[in-house]
N, C-alpha and C. Protein backbone atom coordinates (compact mmCIF):
# COMPACT_ATOMS: atom_id res chain seq x y z
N UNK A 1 275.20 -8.00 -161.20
CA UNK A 1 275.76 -8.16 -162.52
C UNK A 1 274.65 -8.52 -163.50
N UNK A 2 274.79 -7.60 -164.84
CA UNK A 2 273.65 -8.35 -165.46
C UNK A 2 273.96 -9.18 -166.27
N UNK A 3 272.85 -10.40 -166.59
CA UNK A 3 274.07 -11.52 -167.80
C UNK A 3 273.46 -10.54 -168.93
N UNK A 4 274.38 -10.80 -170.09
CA UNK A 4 274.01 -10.70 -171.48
C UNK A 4 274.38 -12.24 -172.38
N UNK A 5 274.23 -12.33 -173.40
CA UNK A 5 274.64 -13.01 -174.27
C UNK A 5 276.22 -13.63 -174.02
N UNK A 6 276.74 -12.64 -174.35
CA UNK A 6 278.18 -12.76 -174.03
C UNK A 6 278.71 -13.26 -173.18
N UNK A 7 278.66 -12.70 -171.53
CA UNK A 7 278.21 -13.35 -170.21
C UNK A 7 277.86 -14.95 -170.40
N UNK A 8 276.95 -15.04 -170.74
CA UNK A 8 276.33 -16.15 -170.98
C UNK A 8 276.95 -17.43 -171.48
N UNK A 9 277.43 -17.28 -172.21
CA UNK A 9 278.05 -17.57 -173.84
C UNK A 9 279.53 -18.17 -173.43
N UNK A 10 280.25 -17.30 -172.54
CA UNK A 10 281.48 -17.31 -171.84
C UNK A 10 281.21 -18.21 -170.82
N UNK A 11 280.13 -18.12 -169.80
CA UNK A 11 280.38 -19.14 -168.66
C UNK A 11 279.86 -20.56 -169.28
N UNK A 12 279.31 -20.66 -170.33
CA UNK A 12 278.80 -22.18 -170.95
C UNK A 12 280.21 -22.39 -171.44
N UNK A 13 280.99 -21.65 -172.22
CA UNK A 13 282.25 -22.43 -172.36
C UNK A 13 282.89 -22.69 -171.39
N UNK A 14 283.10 -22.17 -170.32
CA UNK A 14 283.75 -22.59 -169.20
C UNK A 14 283.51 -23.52 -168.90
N UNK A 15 282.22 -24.27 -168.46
CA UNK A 15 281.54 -25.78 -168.10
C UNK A 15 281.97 -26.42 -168.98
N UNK A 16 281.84 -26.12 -169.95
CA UNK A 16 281.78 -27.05 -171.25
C UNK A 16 283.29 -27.88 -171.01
N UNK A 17 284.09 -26.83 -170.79
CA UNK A 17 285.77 -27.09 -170.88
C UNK A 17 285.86 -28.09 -169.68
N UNK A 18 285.41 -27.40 -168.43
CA UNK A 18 285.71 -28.07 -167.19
C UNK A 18 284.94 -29.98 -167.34
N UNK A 19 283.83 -30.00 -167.26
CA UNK A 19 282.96 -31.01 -167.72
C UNK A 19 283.95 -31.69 -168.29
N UNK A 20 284.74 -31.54 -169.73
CA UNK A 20 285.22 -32.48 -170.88
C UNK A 20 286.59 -32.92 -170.20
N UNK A 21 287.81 -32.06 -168.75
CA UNK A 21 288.60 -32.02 -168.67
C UNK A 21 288.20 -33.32 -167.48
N UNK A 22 286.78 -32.98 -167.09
CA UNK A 22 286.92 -34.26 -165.67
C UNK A 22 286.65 -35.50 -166.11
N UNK A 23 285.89 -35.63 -167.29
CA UNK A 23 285.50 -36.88 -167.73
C UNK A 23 286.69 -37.63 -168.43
N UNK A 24 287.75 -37.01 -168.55
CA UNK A 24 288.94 -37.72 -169.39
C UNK A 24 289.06 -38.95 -168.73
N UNK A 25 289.07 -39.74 -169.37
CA UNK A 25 289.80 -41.24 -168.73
C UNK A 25 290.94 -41.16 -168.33
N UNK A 26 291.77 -42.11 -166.85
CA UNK A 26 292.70 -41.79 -166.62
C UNK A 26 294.43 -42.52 -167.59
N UNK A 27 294.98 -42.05 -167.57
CA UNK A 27 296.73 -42.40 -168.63
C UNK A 27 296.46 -43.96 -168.21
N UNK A 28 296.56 -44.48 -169.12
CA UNK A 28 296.54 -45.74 -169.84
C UNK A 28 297.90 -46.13 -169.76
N UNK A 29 298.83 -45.66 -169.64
CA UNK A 29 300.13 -45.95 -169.32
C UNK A 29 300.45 -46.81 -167.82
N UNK A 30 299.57 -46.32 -166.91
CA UNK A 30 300.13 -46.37 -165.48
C UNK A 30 298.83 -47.81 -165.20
N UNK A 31 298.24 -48.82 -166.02
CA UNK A 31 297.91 -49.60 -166.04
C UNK A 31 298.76 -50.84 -166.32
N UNK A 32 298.37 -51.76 -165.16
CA UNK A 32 299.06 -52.90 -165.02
C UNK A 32 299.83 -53.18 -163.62
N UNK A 33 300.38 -54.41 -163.88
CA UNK A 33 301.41 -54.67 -162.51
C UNK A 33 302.03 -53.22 -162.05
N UNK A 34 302.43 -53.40 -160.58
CA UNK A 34 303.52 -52.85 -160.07
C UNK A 34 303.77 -53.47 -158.63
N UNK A 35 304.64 -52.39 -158.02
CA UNK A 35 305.16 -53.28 -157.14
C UNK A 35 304.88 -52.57 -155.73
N UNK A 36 304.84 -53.30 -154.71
CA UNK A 36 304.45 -52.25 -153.55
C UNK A 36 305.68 -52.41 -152.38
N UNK A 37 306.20 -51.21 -152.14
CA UNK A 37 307.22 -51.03 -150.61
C UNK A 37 306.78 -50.29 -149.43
N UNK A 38 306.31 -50.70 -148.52
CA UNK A 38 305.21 -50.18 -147.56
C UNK A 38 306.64 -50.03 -146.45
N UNK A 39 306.74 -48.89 -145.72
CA UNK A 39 308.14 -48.98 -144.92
C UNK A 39 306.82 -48.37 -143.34
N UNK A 40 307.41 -48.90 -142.44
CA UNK A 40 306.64 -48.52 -140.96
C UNK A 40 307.74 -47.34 -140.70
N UNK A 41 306.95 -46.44 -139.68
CA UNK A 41 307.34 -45.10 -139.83
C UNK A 41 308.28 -45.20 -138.07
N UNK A 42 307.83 -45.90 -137.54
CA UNK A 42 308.93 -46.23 -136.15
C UNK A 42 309.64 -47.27 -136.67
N UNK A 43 309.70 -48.67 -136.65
CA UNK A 43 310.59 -49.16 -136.75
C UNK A 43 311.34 -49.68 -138.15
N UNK A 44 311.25 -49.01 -138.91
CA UNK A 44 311.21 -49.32 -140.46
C UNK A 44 311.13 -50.42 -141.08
N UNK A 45 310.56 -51.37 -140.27
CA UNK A 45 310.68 -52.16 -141.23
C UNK A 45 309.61 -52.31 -142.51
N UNK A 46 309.77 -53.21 -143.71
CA UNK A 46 309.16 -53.29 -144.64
C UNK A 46 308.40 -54.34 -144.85
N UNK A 47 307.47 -54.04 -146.13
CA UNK A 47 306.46 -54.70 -145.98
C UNK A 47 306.49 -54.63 -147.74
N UNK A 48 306.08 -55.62 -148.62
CA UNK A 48 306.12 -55.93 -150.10
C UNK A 48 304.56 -55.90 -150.16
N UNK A 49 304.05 -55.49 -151.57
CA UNK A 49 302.82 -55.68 -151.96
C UNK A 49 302.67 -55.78 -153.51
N UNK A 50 301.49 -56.01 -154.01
CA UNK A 50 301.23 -55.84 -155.34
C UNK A 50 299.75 -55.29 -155.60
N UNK A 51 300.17 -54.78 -156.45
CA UNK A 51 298.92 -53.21 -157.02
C UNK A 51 298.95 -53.64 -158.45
N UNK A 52 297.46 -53.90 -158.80
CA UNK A 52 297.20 -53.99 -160.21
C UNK A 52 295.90 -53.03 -160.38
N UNK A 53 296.29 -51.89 -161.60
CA UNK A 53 295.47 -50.93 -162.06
C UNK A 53 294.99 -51.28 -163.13
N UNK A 54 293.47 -51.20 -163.74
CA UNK A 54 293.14 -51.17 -164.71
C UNK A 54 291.96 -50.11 -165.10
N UNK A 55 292.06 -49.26 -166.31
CA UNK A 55 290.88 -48.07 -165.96
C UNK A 55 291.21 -47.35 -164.42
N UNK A 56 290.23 -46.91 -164.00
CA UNK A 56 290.20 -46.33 -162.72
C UNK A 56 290.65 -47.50 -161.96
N UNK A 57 290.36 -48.67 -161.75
CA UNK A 57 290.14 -49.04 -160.48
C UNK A 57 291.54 -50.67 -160.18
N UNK A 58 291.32 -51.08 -159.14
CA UNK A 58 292.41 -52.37 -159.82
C UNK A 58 292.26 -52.85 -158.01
N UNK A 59 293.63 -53.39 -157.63
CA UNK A 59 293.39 -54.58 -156.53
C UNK A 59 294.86 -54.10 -156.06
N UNK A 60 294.71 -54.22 -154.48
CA UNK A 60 295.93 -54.48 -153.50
C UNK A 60 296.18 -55.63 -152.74
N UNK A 61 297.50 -56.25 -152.42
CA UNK A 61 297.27 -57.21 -151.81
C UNK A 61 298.90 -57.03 -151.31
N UNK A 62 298.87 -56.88 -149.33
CA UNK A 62 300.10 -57.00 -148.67
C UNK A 62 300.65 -58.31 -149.11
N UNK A 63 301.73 -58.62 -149.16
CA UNK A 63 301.84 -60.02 -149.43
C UNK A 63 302.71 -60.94 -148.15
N UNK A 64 302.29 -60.06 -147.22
CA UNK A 64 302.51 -60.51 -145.80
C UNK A 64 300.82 -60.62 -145.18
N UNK A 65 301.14 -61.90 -144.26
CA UNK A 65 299.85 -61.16 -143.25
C UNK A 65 299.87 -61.40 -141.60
N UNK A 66 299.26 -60.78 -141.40
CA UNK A 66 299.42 -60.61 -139.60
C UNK A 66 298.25 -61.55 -138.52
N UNK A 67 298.52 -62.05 -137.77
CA UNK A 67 297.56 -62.97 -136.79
C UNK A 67 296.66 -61.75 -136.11
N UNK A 68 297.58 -60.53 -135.84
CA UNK A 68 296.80 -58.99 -135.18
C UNK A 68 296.16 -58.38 -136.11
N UNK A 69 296.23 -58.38 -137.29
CA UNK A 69 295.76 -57.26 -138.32
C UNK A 69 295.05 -58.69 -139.17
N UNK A 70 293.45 -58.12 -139.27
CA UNK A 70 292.92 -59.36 -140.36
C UNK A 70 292.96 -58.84 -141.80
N UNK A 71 293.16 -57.35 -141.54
CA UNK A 71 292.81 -56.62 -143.12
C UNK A 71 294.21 -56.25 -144.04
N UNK A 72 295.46 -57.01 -143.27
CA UNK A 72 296.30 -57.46 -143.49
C UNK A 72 296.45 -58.55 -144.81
N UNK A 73 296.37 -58.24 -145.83
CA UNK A 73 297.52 -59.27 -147.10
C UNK A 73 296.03 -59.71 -147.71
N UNK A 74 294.95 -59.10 -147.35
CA UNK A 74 293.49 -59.36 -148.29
C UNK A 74 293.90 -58.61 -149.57
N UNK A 75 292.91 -59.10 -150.62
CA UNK A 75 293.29 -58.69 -151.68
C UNK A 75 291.95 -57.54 -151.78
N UNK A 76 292.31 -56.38 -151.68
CA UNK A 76 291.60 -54.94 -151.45
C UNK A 76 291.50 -54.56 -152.59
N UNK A 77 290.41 -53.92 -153.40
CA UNK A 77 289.58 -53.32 -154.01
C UNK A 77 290.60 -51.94 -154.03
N UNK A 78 290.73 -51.39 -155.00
CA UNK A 78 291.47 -49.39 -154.80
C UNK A 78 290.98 -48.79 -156.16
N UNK A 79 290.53 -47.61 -156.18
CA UNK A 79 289.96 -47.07 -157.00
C UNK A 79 291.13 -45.87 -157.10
N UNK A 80 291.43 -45.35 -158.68
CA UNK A 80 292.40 -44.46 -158.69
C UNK A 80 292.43 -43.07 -159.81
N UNK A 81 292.51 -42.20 -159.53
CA UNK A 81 292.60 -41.13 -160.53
C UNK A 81 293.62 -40.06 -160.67
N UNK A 82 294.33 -39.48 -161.81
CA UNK A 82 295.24 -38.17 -162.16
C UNK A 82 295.12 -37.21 -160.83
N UNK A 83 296.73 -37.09 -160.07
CA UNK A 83 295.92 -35.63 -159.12
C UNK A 83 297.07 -34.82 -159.36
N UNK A 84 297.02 -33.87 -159.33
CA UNK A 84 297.98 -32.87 -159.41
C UNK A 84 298.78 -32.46 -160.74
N UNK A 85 299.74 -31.66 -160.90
CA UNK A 85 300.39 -31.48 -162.33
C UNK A 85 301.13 -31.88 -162.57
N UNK A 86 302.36 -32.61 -161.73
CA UNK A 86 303.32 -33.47 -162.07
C UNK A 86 302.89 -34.98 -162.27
N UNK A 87 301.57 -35.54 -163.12
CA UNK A 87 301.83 -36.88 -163.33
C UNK A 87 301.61 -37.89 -161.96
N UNK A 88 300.87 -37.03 -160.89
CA UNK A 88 300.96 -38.06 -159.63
C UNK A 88 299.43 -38.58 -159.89
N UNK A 89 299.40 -39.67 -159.02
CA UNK A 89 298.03 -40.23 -159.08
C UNK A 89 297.63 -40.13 -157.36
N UNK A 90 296.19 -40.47 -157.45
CA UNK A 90 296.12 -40.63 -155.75
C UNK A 90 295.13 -41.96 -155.87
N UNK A 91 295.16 -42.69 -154.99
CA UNK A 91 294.54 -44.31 -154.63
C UNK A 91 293.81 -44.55 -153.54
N UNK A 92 292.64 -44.73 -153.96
CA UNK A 92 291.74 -44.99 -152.53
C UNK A 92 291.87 -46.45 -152.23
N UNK A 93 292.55 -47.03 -151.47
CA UNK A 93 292.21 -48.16 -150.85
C UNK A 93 290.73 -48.81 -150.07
N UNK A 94 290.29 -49.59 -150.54
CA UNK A 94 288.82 -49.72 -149.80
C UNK A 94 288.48 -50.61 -149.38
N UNK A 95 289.54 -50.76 -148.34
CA UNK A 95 289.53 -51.94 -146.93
C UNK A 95 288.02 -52.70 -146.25
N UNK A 96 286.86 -51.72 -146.49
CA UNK A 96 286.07 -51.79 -146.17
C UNK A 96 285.08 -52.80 -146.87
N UNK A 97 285.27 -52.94 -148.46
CA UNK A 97 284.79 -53.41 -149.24
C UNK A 97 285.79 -55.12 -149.29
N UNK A 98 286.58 -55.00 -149.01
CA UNK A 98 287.33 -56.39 -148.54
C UNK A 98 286.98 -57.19 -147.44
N UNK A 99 286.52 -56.47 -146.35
CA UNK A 99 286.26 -57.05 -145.15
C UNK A 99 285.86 -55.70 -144.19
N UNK A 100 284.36 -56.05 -143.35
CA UNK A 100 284.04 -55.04 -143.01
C UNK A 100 284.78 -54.86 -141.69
N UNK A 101 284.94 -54.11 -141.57
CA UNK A 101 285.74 -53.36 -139.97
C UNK A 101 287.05 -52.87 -140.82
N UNK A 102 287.39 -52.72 -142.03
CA UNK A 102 288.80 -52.62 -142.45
C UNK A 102 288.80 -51.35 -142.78
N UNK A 103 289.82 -50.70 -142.80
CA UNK A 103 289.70 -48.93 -142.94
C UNK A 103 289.64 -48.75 -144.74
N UNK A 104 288.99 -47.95 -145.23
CA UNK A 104 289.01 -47.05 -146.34
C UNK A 104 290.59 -45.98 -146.07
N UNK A 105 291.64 -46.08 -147.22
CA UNK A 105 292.41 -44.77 -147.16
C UNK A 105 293.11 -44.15 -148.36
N UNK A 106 293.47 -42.94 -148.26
CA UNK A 106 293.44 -42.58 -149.35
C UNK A 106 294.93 -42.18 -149.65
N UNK A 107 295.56 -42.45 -150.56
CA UNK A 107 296.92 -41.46 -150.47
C UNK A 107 297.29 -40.70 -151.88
N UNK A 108 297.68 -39.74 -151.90
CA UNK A 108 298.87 -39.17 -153.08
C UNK A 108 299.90 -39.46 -152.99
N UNK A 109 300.05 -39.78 -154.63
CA UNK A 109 301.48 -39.91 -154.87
C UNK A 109 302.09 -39.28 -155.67
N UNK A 110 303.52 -39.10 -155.58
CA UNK A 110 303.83 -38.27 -156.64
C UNK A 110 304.93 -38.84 -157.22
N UNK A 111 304.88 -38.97 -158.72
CA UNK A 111 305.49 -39.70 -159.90
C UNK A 111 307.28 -38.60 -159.72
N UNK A 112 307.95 -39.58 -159.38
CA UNK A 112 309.54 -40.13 -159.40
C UNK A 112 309.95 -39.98 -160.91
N UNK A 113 309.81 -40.81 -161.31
CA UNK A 113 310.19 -41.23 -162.65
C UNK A 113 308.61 -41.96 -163.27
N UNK A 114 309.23 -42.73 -164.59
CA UNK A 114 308.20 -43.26 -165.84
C UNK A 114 308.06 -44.68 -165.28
N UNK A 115 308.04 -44.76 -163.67
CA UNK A 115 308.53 -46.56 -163.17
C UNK A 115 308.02 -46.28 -161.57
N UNK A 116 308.16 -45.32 -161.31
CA UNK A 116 308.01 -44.87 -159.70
C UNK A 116 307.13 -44.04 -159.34
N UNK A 117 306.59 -43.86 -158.07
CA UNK A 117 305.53 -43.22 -157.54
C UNK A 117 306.11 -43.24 -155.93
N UNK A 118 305.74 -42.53 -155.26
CA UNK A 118 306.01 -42.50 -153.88
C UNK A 118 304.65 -41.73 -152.69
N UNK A 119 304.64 -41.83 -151.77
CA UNK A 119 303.38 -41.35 -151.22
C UNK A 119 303.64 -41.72 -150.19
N UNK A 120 302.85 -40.75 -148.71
CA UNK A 120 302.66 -40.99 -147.56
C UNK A 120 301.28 -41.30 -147.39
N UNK A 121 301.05 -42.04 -146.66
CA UNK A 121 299.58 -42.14 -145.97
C UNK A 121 299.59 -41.37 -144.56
N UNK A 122 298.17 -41.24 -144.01
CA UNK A 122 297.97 -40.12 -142.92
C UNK A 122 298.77 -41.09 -141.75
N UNK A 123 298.76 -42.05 -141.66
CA UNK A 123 299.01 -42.90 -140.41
C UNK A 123 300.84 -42.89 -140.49
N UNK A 124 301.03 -42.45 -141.42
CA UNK A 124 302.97 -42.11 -141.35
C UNK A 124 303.35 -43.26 -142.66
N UNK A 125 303.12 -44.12 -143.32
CA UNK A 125 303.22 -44.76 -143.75
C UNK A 125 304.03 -44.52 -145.10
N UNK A 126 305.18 -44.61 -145.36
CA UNK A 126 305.87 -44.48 -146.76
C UNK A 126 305.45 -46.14 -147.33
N UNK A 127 304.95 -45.16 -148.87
CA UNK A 127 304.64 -46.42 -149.97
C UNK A 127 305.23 -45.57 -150.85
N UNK A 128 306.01 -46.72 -151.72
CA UNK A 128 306.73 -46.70 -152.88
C UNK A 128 306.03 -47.68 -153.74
N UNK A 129 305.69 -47.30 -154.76
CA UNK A 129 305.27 -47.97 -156.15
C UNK A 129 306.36 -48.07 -157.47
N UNK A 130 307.00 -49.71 -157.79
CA UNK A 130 307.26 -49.61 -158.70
C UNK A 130 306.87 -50.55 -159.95
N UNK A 131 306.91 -50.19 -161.40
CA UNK A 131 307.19 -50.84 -162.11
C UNK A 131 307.71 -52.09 -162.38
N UNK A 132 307.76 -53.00 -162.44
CA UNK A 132 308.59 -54.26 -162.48
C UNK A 132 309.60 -54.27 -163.68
């Protein structure tokens, strides 16, 4: 292919666009409290948490904790950004940065309503996020 001007001209707007679309800051809306419903995927039972977002990044904390699990009800570090087209976000948890031996994980969620979020994690794990 040969470039010309045009060529040229066309793929700099393309970057240009892509570049300006990744640097957006994420919705300013979905900052602040919420609420966490962690359900176990055999025996259902539940588990409460709290998730505070600010900018990208914000804090988890089970608000249970376990004598077996140490990385259990620490207050975890999660970094978060826009994924998909319906308004979902996805959340890196970073267990690791809380206490070392603790897992890093990542989940999508996908926005319910203007209050809700829902998501599986790889390990089977239903989390529900709400609004207060």
């Amino acid at each position: 292919m040969k470039f010309t001007a045009n060529n040229l001209s066309g793929l700099a707007l393309v970057l240009v666009t892509t570049l300006a679309m990744a640097q957006q800051p994420p919705p300013t809306d979905l900052e602040g409290a919420w609420r966490g419903r962690i359900q176990l995927p055999t025996s259902g039972r539940e588990y409460q948490a709290e998730l505070t977002l600010a900018r990208n990044e914000g804090t988890w904390r089970v608000t249970a904790k376990s004598p077996n699990n140490p990385c259990m009800g620490l207050l975890t570090p999660v970094s978060w950004q826009p994924a998909g087209t319906d308004g979902g976000i996805e959340l890196t948890f970073l267990g690791s940065r809380a206490l070392t031996g603790c897992n890093d994980t990542v989940v999508a969620f996908r926005r319910i309503d203007e209050k809700t979020f829902q998501g599986k994690a790889a390990s089977g794990l239903d989390i529900t996020l709400t609004r207060p």
